[in-house]
N, C-alpha and C. Protein backbone atom coordinates (compact mmCIF):
# COMPACT_ATOMS: atom_id res chain seq x y z
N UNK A 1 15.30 -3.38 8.52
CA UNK A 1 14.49 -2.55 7.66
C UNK A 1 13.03 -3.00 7.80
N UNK A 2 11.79 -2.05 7.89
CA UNK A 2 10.67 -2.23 8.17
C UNK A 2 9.68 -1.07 7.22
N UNK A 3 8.58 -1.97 7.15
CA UNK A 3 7.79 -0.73 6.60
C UNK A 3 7.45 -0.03 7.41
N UNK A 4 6.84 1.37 7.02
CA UNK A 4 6.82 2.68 8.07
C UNK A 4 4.59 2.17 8.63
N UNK A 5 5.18 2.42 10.04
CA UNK A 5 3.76 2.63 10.37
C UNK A 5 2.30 2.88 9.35
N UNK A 6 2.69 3.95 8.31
CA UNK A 6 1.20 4.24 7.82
C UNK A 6 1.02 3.26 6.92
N UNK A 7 2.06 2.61 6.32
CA UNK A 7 2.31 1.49 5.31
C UNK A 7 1.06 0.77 6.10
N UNK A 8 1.59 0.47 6.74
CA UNK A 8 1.34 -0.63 7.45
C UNK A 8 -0.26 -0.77 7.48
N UNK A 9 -0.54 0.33 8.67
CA UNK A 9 -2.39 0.76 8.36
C UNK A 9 -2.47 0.64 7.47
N UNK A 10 -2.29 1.31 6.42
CA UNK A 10 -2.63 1.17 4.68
C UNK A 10 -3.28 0.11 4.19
N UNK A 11 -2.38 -0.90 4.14
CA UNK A 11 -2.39 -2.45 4.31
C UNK A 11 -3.88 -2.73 4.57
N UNK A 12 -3.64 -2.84 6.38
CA UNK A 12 -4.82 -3.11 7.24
C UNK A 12 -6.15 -2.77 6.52
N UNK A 13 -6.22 -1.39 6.34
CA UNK A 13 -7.75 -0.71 5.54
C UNK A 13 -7.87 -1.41 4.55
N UNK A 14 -7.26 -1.24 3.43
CA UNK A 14 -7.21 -2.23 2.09
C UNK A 14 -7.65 -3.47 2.33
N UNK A 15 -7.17 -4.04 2.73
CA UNK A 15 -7.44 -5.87 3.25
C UNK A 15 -8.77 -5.72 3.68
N UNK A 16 -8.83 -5.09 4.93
CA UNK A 16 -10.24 -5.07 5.16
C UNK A 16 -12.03 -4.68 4.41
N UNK A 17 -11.51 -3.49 3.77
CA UNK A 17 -12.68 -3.46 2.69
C UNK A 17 -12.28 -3.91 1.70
N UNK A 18 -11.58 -4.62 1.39
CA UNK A 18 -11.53 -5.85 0.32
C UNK A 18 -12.52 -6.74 0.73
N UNK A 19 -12.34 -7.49 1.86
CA UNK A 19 -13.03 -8.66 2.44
C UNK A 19 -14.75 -8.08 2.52
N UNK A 20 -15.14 -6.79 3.38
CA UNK A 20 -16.03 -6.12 3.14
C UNK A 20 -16.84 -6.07 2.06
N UNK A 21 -16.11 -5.87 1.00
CA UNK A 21 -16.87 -5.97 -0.46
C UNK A 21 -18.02 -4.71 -0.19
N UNK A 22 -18.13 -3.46 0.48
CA UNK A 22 -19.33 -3.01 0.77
C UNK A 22 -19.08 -1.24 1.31
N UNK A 23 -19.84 -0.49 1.36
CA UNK A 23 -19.18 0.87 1.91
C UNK A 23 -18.89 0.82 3.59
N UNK A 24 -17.93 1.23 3.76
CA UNK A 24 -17.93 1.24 5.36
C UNK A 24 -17.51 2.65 5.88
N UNK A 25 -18.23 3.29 6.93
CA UNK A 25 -18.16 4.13 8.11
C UNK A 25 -16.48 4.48 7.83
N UNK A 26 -15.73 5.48 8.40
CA UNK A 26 -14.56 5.68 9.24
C UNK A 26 -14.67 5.23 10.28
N UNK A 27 -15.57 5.28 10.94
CA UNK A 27 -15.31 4.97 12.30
C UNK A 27 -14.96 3.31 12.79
N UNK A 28 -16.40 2.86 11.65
CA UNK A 28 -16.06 1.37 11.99
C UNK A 28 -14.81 0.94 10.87
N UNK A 29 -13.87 1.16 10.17
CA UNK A 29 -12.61 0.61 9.80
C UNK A 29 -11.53 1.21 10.78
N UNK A 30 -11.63 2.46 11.39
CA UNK A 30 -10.92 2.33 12.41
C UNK A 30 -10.64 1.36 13.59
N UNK A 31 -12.08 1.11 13.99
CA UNK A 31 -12.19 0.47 14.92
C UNK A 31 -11.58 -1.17 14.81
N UNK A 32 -12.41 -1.94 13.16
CA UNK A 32 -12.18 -3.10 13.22
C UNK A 32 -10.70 -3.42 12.62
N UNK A 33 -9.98 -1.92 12.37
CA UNK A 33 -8.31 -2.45 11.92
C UNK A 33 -7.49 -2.13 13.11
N UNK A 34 -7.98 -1.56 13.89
CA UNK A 34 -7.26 -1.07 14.69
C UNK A 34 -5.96 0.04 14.56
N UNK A 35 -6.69 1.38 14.12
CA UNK A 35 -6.19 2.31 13.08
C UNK A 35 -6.71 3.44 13.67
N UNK A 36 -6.20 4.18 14.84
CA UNK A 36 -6.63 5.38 15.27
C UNK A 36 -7.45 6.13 14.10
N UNK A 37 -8.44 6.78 14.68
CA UNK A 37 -9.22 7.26 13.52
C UNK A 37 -8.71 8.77 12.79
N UNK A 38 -7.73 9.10 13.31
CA UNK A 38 -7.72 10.67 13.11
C UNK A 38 -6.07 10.16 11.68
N UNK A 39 -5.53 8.71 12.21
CA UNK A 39 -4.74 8.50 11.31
C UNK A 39 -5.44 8.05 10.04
N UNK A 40 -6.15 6.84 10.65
CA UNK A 40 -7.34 6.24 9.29
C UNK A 40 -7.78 7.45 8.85
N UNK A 41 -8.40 8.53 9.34
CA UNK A 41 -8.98 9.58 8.31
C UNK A 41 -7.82 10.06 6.90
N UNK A 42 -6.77 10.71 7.85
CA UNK A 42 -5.08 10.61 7.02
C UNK A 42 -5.06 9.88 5.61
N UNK A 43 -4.99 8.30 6.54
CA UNK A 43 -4.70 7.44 5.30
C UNK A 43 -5.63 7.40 4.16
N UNK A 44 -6.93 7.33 4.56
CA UNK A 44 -8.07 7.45 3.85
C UNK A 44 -8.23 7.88 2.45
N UNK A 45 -7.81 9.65 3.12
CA UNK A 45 -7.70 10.60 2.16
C UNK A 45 -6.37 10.55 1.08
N UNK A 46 -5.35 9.81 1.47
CA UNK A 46 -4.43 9.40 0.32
C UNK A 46 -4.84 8.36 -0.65
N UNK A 47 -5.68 7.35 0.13
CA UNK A 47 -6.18 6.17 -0.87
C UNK A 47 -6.77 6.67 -1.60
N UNK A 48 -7.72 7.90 -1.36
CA UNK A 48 -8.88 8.40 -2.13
C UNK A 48 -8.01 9.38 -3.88
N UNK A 49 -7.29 9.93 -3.09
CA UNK A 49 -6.71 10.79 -4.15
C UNK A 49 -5.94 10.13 -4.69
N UNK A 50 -5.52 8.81 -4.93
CA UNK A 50 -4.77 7.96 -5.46
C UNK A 50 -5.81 6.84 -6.49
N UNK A 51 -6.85 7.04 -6.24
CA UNK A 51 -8.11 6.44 -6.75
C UNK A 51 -7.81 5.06 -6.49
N UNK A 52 -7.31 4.61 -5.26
CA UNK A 52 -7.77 3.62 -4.46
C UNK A 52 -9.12 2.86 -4.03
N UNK A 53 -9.75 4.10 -3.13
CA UNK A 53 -10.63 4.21 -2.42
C UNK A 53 -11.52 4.92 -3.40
N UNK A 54 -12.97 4.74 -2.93
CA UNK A 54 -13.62 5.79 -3.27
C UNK A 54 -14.22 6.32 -1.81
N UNK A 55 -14.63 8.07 -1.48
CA UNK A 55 -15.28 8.39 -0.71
C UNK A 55 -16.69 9.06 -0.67
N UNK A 56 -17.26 8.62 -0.09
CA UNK A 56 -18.99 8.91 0.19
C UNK A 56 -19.36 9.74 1.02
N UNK A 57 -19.95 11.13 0.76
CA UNK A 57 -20.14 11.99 2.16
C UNK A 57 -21.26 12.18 2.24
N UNK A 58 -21.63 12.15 3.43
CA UNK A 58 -23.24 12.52 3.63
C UNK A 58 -23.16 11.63 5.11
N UNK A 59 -24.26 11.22 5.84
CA UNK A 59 -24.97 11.15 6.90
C UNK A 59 -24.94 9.34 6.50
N UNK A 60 -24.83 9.12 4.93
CA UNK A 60 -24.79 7.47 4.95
C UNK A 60 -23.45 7.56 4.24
N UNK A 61 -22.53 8.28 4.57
CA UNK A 61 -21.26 8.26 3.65
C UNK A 61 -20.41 7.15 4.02
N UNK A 62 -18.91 6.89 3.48
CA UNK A 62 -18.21 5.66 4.24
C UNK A 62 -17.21 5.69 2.86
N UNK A 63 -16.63 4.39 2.94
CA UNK A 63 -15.12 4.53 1.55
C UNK A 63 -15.46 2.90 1.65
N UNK A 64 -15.30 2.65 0.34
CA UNK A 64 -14.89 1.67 -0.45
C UNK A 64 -14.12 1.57 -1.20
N UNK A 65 -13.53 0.04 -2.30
CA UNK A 65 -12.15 0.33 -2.98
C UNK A 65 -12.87 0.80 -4.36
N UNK A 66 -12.12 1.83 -5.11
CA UNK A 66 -12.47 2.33 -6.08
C UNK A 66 -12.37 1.03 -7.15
N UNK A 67 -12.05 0.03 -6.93
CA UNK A 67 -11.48 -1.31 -7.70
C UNK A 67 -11.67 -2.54 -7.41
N UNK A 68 -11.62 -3.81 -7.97
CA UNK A 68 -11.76 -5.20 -7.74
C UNK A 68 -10.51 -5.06 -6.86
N UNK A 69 -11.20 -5.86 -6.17
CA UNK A 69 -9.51 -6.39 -5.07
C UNK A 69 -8.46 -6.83 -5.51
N UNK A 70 -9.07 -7.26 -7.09
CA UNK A 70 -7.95 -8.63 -7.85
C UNK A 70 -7.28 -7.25 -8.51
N UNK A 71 -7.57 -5.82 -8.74
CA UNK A 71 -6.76 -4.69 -9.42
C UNK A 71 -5.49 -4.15 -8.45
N UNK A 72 -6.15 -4.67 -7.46
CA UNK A 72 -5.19 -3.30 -6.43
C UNK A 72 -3.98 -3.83 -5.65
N UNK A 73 -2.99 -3.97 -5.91
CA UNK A 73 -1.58 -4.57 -5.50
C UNK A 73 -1.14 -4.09 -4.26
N UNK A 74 -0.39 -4.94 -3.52
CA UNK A 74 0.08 -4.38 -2.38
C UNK A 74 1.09 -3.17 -2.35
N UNK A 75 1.80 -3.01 -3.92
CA UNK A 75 2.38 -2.18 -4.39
C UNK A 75 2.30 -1.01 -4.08
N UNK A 76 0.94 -1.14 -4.56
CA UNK A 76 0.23 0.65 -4.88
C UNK A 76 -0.36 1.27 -3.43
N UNK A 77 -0.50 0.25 -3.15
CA UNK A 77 -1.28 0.80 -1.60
C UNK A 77 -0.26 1.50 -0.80
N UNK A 78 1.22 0.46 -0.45
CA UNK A 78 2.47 1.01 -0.13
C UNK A 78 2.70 2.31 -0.52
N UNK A 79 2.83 2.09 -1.85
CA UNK A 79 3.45 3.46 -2.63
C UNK A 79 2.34 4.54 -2.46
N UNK A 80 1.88 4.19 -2.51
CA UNK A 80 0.29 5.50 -2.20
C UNK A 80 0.49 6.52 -0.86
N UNK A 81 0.67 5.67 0.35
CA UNK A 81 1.34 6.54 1.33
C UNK A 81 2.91 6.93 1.45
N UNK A 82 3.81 5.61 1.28
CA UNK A 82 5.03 6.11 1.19
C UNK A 82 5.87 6.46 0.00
N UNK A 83 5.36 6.75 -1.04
CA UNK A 83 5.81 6.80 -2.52
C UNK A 83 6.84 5.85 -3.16
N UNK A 84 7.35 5.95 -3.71
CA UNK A 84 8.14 4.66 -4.24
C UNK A 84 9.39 4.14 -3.63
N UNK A 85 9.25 2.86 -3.69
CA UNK A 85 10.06 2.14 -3.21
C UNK A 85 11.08 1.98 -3.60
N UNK A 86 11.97 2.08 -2.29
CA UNK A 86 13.59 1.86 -2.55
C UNK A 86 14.27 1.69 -1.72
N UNK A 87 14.99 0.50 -1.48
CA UNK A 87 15.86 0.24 -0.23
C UNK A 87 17.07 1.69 -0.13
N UNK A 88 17.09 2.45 -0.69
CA UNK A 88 18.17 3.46 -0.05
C UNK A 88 17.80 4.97 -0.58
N UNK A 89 18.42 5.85 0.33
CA UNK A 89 18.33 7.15 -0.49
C UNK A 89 19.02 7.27 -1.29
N UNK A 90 20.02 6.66 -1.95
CA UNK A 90 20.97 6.75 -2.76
C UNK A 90 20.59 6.59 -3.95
N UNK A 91 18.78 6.20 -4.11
CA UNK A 91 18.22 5.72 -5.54
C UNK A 91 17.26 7.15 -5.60
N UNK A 92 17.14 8.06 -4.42
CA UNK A 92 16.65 9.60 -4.89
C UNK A 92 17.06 10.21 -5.91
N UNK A 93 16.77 10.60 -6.87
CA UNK A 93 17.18 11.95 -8.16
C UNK A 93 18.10 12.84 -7.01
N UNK A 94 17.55 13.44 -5.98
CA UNK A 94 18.33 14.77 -5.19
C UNK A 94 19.47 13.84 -4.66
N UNK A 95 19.28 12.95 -4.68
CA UNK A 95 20.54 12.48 -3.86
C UNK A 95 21.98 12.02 -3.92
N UNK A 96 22.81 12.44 -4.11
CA UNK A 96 24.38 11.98 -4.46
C UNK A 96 25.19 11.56 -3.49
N UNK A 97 25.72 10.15 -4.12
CA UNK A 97 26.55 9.63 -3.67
C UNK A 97 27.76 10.35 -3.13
N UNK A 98 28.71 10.60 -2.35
CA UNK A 98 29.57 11.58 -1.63
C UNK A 98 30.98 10.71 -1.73
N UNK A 99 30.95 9.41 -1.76
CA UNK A 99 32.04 8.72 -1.54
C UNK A 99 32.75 8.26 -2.72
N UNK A 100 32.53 8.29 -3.85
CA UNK A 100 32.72 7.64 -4.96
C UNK A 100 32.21 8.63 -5.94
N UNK A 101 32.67 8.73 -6.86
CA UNK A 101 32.42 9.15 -8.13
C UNK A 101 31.56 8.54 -8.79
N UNK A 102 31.70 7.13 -9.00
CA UNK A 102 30.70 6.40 -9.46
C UNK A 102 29.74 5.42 -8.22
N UNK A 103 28.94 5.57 -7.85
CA UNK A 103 28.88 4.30 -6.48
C UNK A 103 28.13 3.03 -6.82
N UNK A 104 28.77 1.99 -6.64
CA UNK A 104 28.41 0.67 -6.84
C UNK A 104 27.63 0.33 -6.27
N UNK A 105 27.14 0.65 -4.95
CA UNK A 105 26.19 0.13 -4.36
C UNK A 105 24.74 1.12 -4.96
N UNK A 106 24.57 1.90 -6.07
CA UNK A 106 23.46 2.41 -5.98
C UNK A 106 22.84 1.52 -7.13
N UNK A 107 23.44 0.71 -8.18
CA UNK A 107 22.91 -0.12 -8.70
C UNK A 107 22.59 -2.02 -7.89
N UNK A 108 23.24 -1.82 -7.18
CA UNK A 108 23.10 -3.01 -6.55
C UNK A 108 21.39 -2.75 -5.79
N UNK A 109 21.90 -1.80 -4.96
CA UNK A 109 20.42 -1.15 -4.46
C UNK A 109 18.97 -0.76 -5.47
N UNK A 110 19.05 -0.68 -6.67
CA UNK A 110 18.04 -0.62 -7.36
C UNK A 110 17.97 -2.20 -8.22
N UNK A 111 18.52 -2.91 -8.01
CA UNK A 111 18.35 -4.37 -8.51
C UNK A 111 17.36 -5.07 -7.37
N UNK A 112 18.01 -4.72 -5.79
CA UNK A 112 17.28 -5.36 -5.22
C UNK A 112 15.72 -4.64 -5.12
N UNK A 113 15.53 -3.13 -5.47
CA UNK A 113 14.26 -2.73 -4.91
C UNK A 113 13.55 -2.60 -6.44
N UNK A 114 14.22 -2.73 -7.33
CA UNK A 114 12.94 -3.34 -8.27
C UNK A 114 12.37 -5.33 -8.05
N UNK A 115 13.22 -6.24 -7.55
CA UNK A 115 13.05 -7.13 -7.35
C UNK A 115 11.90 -7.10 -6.16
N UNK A 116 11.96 -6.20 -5.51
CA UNK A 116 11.08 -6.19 -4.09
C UNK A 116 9.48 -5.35 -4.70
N UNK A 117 9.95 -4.56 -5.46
CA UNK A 117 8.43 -3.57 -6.20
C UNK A 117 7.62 -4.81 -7.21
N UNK A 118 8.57 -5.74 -7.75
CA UNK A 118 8.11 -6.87 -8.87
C UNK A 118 7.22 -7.97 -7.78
N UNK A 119 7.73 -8.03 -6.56
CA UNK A 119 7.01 -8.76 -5.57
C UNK A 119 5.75 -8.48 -5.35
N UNK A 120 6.04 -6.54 -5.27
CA UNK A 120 4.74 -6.48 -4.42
C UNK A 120 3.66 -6.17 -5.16
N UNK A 121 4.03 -5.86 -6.20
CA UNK A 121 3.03 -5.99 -7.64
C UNK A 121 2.64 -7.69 -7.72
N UNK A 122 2.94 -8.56 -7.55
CA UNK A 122 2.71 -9.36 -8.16
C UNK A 122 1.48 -9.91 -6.60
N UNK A 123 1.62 -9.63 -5.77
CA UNK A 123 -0.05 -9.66 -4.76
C UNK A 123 -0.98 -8.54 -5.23
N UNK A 124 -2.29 -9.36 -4.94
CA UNK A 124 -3.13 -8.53 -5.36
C UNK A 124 -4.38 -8.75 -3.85
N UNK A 125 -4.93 -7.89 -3.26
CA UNK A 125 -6.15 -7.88 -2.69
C UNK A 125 -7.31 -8.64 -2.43
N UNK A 126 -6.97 -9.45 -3.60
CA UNK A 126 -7.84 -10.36 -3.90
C UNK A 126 -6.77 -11.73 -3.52
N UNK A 127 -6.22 -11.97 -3.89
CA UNK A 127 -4.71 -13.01 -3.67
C UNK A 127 -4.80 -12.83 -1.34
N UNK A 128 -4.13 -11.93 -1.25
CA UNK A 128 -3.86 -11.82 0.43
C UNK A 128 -5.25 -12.41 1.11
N UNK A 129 -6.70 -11.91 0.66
CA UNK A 129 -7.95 -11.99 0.92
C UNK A 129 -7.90 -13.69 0.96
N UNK A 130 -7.65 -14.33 -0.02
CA UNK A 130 -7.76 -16.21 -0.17
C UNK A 130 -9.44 -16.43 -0.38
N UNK A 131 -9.74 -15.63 -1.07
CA UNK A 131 -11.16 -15.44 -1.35
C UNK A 131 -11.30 -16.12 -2.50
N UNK A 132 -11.22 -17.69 -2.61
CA UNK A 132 -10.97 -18.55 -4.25
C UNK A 132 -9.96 -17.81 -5.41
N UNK A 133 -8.59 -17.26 -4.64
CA UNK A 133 -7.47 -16.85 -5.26
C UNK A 133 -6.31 -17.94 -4.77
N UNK A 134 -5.33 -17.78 -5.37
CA UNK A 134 -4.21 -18.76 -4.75
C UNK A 134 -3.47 -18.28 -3.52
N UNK A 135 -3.22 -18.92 -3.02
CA UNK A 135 -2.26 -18.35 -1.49
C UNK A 135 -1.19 -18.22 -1.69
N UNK A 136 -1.22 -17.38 -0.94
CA UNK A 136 0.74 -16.66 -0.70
C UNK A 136 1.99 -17.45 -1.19
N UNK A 137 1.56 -18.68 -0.10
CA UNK A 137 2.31 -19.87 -0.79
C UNK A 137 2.76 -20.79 -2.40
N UNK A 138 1.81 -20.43 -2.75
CA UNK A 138 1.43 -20.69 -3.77
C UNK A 138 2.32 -19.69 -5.08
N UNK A 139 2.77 -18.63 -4.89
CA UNK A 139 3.62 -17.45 -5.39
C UNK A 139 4.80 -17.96 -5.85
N UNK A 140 5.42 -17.42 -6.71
CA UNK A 140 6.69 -17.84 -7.08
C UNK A 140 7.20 -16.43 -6.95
């Protein structure tokens, strides 16, 4: 099991104008995350409408985080492109179990993916950054 590609960029952008602290270009967060730009534009526009990001248009336009780094969880960034987390489809509303009447594994499966959402809430932007925050290591 892996996070999906845009996750992933997601990530990358975030982290990076975290560290940035400042407005930056599309072009140059494409470039310095290594984030095709036509996807970074994509992702961009989800951070933005998620009030992640903020966006700047004009001729000096660019995106910054709508937030302290220390607000914005690895959580939300995830969930921002891939919506909420859950190790199975079996934790969808549309989705029914077929094999069982009752299925055991769909609570087992939401024990572990609130344990994994409690994780990723508990990093923050500011934390991953090590910008006089505690390190990873440092996490319980």
């Amino acid at each position: 099991m892996h996070m999906t590609l845009e996750a992933d960029y997601a990530v990358r952008i975030v982290e990076f104008l975290a560290a940035a602290n400042q407005k930056v270009d599309a072009r140059t967060i494409s470039e310095e995350t290594h984030v095709p730009l036509r996807f970074a534009l994509k992702i961009l526009r989800k951070l933005v409408a998620d009030d992640i990001m903020i966006s700047y248009k004009g001729a000096h336009g660019g995106y910054m985080l709508a937030h302290p780094a220390g607000e914005i969880t690895l959580r939300r960034v995830i969930e921002s492109v891939e919506g909420p987390y859950m190790i199975s489809r079996c934790q969808q509303g549309e989705y029914a179990c077929t094999h069982t009447a009752s299925c055991r594994f769909h609570e087992i499966y939401n024990e572990i993916s609130e344990i994994v959402r409690q994780k990723l809430d508990s990093y923050t932007f500011a934390d991953v950054s090590g910008a006089g925050h505690p390190s990873s290591t440092e996490k319980s």
